[in-house]
Protein backbone atom coordinates (compact mmCIF):
# COMPACT_ATOMS: atom_id res chain seq x y z
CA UNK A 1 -27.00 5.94 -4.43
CA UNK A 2 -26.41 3.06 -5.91
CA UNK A 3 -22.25 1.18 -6.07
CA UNK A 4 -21.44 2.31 -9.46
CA UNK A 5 -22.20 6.19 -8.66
CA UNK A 6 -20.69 5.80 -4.62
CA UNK A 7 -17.50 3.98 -7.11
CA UNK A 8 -17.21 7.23 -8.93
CA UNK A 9 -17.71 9.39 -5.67
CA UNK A 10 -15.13 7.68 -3.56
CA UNK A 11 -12.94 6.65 -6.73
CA UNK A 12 -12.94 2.91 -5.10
CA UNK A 13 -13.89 0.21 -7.66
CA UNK A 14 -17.20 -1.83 -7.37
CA UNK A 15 -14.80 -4.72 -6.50
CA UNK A 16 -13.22 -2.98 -3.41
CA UNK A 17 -16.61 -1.78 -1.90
CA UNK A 18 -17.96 -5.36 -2.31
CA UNK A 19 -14.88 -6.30 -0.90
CA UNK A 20 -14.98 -3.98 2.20
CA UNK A 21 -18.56 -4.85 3.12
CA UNK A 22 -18.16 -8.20 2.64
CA UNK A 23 -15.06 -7.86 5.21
CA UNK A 24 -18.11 -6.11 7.53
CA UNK A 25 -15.92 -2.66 7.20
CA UNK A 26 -19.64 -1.05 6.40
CA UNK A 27 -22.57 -1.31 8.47
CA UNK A 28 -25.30 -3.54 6.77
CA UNK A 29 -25.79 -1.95 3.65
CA UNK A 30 -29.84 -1.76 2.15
CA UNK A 31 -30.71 -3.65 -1.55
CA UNK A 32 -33.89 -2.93 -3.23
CA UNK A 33 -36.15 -5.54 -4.17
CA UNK A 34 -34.14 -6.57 -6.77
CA UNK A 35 -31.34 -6.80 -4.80
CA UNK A 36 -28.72 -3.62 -5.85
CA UNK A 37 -27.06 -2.11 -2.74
CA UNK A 38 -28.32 1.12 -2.21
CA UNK A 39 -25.79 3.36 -0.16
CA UNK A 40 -26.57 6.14 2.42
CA UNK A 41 -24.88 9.42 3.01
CA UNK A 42 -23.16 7.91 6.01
CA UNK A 43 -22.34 4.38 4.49
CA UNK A 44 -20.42 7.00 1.13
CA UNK A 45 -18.49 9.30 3.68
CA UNK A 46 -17.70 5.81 5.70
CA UNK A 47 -15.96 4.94 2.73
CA UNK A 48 -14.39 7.74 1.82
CA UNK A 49 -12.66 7.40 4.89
CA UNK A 50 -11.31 4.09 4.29
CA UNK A 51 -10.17 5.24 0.67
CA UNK A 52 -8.03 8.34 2.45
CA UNK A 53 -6.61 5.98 5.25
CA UNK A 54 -5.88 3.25 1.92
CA UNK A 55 -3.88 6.18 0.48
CA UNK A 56 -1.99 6.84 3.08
CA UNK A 57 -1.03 3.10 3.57
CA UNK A 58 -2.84 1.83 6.56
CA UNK A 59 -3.65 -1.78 6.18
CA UNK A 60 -7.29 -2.91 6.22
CA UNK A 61 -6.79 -4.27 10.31
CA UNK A 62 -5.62 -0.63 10.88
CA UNK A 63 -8.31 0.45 9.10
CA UNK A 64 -10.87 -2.01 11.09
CA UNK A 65 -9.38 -0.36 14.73
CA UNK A 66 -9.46 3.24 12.96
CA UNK A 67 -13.11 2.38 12.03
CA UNK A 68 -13.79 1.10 15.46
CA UNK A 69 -12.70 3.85 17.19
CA UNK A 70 -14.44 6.28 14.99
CA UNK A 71 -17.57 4.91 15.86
CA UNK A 72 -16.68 4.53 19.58
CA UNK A 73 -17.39 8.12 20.96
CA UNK A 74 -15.55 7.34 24.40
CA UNK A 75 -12.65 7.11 22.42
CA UNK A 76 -9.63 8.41 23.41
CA UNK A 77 -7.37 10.49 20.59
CA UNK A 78 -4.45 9.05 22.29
CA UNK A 79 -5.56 5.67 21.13
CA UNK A 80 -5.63 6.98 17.27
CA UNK A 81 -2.39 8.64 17.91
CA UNK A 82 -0.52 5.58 19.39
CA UNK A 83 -2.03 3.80 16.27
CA UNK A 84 -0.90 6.56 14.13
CA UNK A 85 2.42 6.55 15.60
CA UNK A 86 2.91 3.13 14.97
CA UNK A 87 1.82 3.07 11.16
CA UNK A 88 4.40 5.84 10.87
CA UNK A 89 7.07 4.11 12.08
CA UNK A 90 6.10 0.96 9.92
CA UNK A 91 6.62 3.10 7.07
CA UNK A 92 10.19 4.36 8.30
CA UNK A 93 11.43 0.83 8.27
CA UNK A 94 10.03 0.50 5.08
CA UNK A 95 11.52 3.63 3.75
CA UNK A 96 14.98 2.03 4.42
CA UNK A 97 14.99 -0.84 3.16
CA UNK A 98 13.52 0.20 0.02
CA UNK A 99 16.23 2.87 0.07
CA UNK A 100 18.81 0.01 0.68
CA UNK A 101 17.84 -1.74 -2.07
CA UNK A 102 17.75 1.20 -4.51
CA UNK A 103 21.21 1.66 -3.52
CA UNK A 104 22.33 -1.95 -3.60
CA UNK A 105 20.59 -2.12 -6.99
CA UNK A 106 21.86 1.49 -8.13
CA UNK A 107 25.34 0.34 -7.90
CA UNK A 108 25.26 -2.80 -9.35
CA UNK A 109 23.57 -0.91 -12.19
CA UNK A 110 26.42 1.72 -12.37
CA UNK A 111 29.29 -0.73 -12.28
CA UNK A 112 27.73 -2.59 -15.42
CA UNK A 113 29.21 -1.14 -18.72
CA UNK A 114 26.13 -2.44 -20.62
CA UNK A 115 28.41 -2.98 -23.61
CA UNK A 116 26.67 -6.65 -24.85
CA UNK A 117 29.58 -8.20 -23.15
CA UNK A 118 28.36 -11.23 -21.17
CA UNK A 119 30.12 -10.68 -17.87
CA UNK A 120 27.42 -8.58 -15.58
CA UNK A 121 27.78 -7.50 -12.63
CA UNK A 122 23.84 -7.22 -11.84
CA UNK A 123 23.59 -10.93 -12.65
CA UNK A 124 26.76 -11.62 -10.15
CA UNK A 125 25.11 -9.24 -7.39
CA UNK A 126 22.15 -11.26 -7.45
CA UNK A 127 23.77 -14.50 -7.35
CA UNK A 128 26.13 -13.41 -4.61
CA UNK A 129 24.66 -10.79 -3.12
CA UNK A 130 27.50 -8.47 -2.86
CA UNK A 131 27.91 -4.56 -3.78
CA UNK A 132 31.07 -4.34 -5.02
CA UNK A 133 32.11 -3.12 -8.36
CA UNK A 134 33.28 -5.86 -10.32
CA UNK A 135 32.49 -8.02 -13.32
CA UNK A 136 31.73 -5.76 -16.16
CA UNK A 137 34.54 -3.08 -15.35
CA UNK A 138 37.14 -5.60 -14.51
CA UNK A 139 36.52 -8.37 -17.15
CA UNK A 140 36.90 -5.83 -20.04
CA UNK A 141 40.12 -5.99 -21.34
CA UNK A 142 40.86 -3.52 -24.59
């Protein structure tokens, strides 16, 4: 197989599996004569692999121990676990502060009339930092 049909296989770009062998995340990878990469069953599913653990958010050094311990068959699950564990918990923390800031940005959002007035109380959250409701519902005057 040759990159652009293992591209369409694995639904990585040329790019990323240049990328990925050239970061030695595939074992050395044949070229014919004229030198186009020519992929083996193992080399596609190899890759395949690295796409699902991608989409799931593991970083390419996760992915290099994940890899390594794939192809290490004294492995221990544990080991995969532990790293498992680990990624999961990285994407906890990042859970909450994304959720912090959706809330941070949610209410300076919600406290800003959006009337064309120019008091804002997005632009004064992000030059003071702070949540509270202000500028835009306490500047009006009628």
């Amino acid at each position: 197989m040759n990159i652009n049909e293992v591209a369409k296989l694995t639904e990585l770009s040329p790019r990323q599996i240049r990328e990925y062998e050239k970061l030695g995340l595939l074992q050395t990878i044949q070229r014919t004569d004229s030198g186009y990469r020519v992929f083996s069953d193992t080399q596609l599913q190899r890759l395949k692999f690295i796409k699902h653990a991608r989409d799931v958010g593991f970083s390419l050094a996760q992915i290099e121990a994940l890899l390594a311990l794939q192809d290490n068959k004294q492995r221990s699950n544990a080991q995969v676990k532990a790293l498992t564990r680990n990624h999961i918990d990285e994407l906890s923390d990042k859970i909450q502060r994304l959720q912090s800031m959706k809330a941070t940005l949610q209410a300076w959002h919600d406290s800003c009339l959006g009337d064309g007035s120019p008091a804002c109380s997005i632009l004064e959250g992000l030059q003071d930092g702070s949540v509270t409701k202000h500028a835009c519902r306490t500047e009006r005057s009628y």
